[in-house]
PDB file of N, CA and C in Angstrom:
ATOM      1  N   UNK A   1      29.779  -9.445   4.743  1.00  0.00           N
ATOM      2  CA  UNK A   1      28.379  -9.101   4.998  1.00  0.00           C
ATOM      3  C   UNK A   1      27.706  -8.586   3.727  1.00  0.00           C
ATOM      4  N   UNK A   2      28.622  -7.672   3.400  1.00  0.00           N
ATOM      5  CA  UNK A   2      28.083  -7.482   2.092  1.00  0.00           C
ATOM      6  C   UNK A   2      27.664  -7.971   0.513  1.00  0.00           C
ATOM      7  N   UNK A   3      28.515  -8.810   0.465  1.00  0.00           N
ATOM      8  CA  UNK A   3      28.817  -9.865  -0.634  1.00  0.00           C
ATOM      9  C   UNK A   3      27.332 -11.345  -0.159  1.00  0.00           C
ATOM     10  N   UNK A   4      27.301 -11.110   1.058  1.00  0.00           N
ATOM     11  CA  UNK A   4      26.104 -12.432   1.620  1.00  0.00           C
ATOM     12  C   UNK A   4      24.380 -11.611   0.893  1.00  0.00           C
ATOM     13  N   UNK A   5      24.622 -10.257   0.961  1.00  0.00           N
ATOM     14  CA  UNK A   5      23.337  -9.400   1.167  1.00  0.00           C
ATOM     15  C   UNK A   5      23.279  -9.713  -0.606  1.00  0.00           C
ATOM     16  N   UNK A   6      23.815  -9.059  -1.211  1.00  0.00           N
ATOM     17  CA  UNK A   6      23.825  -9.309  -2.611  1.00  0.00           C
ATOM     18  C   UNK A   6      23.455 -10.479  -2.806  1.00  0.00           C
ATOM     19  N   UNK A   7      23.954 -11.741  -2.699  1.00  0.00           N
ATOM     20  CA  UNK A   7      23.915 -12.633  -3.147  1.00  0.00           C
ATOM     21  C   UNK A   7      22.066 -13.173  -2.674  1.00  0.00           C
ATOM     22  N   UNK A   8      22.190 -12.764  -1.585  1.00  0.00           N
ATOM     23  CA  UNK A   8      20.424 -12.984  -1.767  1.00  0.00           C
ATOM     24  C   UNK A   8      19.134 -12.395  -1.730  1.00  0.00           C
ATOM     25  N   UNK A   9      19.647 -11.032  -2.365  1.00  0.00           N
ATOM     26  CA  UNK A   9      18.362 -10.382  -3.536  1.00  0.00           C
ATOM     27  C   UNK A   9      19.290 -10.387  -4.611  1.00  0.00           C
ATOM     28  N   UNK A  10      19.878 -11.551  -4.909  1.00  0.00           N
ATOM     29  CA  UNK A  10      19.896 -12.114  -6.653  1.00  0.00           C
ATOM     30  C   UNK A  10      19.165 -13.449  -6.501  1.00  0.00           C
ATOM     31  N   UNK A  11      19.184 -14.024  -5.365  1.00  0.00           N
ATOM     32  CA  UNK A  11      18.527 -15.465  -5.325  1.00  0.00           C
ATOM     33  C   UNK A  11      16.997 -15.486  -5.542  1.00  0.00           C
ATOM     34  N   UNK A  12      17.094 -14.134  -4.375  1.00  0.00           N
ATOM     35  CA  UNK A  12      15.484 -14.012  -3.877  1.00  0.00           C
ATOM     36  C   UNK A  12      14.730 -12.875  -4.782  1.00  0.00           C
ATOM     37  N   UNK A  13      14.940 -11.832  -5.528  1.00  0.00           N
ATOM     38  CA  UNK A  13      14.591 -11.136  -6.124  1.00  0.00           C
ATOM     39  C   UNK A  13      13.217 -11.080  -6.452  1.00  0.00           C
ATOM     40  N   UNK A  14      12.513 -12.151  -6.784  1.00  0.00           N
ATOM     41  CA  UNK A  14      10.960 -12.668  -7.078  1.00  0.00           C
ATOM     42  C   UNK A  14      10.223 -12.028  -5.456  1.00  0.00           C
ATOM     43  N   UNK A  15      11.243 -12.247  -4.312  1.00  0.00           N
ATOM     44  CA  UNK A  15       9.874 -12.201  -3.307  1.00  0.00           C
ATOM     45  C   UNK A  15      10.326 -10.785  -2.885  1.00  0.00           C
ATOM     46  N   UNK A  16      11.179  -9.863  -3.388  1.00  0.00           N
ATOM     47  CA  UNK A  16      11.879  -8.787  -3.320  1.00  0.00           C
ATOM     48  C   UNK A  16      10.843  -7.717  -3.989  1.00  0.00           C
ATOM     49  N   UNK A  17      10.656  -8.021  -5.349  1.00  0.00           N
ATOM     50  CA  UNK A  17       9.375  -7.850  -5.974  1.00  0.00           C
ATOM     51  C   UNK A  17       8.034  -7.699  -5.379  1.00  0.00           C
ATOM     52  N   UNK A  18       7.850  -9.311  -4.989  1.00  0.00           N
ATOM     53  CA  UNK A  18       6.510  -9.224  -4.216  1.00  0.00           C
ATOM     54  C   UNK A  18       6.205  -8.509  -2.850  1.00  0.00           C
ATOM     55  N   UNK A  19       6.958  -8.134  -2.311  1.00  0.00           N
ATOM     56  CA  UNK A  19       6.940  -7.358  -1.192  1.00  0.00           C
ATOM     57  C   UNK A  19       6.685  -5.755  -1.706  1.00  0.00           C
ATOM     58  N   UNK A  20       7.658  -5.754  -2.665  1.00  0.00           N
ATOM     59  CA  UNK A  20       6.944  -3.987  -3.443  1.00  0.00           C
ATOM     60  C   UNK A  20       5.984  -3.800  -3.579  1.00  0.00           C
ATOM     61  N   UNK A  21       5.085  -4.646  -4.281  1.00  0.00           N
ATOM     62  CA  UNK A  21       4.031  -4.836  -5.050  1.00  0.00           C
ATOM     63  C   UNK A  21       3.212  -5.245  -3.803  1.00  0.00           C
ATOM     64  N   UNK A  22       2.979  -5.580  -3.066  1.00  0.00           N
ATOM     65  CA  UNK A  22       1.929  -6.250  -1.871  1.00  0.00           C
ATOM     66  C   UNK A  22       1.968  -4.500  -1.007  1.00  0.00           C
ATOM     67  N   UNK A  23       2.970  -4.045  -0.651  1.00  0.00           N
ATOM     68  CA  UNK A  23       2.886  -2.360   0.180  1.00  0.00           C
ATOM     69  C   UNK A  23       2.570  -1.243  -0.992  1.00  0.00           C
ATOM     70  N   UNK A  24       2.784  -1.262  -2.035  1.00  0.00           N
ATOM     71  CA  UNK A  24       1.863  -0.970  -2.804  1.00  0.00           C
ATOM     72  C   UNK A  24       0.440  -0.687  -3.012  1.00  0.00           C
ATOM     73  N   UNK A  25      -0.094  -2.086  -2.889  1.00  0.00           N
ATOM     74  CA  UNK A  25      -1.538  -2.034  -3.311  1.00  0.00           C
ATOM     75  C   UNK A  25      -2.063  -2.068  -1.399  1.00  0.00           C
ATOM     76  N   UNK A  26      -1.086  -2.025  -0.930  1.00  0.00           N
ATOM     77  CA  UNK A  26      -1.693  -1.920   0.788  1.00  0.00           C
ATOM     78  C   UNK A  26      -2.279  -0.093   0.695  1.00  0.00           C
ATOM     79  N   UNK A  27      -1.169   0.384   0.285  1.00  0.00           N
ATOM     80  CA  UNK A  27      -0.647   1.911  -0.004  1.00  0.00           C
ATOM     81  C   UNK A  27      -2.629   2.702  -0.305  1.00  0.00           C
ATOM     82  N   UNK A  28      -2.661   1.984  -1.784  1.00  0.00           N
ATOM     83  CA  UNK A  28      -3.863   2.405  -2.635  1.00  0.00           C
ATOM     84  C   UNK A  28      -4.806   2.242  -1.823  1.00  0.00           C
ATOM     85  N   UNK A  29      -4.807   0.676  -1.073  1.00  0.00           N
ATOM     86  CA  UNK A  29      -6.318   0.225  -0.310  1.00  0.00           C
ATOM     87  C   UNK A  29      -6.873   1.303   0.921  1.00  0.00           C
ATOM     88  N   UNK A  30      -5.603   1.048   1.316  1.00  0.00           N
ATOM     89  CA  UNK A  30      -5.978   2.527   2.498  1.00  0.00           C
ATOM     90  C   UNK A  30      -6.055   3.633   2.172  1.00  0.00           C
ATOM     91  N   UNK A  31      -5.668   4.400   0.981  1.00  0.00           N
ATOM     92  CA  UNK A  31      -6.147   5.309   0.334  1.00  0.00           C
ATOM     93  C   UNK A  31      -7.376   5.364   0.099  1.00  0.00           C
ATOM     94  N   UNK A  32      -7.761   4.437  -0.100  1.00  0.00           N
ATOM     95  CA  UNK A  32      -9.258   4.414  -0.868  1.00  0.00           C
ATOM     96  C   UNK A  32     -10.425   4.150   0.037  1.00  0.00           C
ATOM     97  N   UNK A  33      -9.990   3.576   1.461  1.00  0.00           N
ATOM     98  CA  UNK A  33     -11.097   3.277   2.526  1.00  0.00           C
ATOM     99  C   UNK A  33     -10.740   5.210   2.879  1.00  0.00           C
ATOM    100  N   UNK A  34      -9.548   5.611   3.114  1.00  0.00           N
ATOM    101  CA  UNK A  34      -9.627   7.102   3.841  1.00  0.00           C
ATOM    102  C   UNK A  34     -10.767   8.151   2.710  1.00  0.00           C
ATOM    103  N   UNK A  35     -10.491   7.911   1.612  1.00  0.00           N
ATOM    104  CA  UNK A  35     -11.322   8.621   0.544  1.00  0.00           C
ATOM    105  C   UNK A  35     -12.956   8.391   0.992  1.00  0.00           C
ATOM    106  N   UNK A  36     -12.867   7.377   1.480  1.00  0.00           N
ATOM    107  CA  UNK A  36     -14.347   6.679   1.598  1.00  0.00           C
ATOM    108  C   UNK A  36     -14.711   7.078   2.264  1.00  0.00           C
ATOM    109  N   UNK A  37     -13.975   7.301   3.630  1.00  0.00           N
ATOM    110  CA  UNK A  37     -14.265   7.856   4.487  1.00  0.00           C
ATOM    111  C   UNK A  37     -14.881   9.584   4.926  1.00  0.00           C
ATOM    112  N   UNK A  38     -14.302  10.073   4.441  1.00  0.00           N
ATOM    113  CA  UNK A  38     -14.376  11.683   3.847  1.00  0.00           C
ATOM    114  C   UNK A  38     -15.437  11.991   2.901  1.00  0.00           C
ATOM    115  N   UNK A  39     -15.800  11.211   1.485  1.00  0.00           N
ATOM    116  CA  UNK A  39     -16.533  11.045   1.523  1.00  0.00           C
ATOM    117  C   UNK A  39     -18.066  11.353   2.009  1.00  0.00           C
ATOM    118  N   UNK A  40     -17.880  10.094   2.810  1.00  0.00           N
ATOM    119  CA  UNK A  40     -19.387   9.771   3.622  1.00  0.00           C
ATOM    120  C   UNK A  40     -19.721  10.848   4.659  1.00  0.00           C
ATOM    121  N   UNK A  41     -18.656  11.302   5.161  1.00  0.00           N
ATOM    122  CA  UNK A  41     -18.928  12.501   5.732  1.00  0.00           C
ATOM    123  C   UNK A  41     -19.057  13.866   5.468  1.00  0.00           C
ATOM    124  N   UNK A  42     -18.884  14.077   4.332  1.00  0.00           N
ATOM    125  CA  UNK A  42     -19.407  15.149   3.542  1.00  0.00           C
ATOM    126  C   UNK A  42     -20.920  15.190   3.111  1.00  0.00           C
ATOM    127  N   UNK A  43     -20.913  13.704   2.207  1.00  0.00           N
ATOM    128  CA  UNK A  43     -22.339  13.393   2.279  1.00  0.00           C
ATOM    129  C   UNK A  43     -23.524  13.561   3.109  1.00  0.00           C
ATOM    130  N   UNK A  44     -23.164  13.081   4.522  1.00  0.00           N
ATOM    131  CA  UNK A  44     -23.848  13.295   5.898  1.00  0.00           C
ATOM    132  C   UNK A  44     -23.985  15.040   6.142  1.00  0.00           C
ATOM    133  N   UNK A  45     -23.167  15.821   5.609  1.00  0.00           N
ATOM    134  CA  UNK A  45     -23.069  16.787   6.271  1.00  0.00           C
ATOM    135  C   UNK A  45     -24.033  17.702   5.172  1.00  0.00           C
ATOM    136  N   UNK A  46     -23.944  17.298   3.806  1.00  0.00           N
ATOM    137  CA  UNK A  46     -25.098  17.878   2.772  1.00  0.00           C
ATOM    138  C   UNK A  46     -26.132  17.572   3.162  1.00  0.00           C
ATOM    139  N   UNK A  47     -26.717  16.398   3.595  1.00  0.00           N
ATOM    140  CA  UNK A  47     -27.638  15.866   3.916  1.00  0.00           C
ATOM    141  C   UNK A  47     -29.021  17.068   4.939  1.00  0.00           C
ATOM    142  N   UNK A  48     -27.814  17.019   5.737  1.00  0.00           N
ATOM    143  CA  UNK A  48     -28.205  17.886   7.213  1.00  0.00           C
ATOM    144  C   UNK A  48     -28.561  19.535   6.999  1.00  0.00           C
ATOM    145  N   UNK A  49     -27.694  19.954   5.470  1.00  0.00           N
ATOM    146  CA  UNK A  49     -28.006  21.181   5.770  1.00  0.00           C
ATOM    147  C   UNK A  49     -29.731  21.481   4.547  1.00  0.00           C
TER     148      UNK A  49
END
């Protein structure tokens, strides 16, 4: 089982990569809509006073 697992993240390694890199920038994006979010509601709330 073990010797099968190795052998294909040496084959596959490229999409091993791309899977890091894709939850990654998932990671940032939703960071950055929640920022947005907070934000706008601060804004709204200066607004008002």
């Amino acid at each position: 089982m073990e010797g099968g697992l190795v052998e294909f993240l040496e084959k596959n390694s490229i999409y091993i990569v791309l899977a890091i890199v894709l939850v990654v920038w998932a990671g940032i994006f939703l960071f950055l809509l929640n920022t947005d979010k907070r934000l706008k509601a601060i804004e709204k709330e200066l607004k008002e006073k």
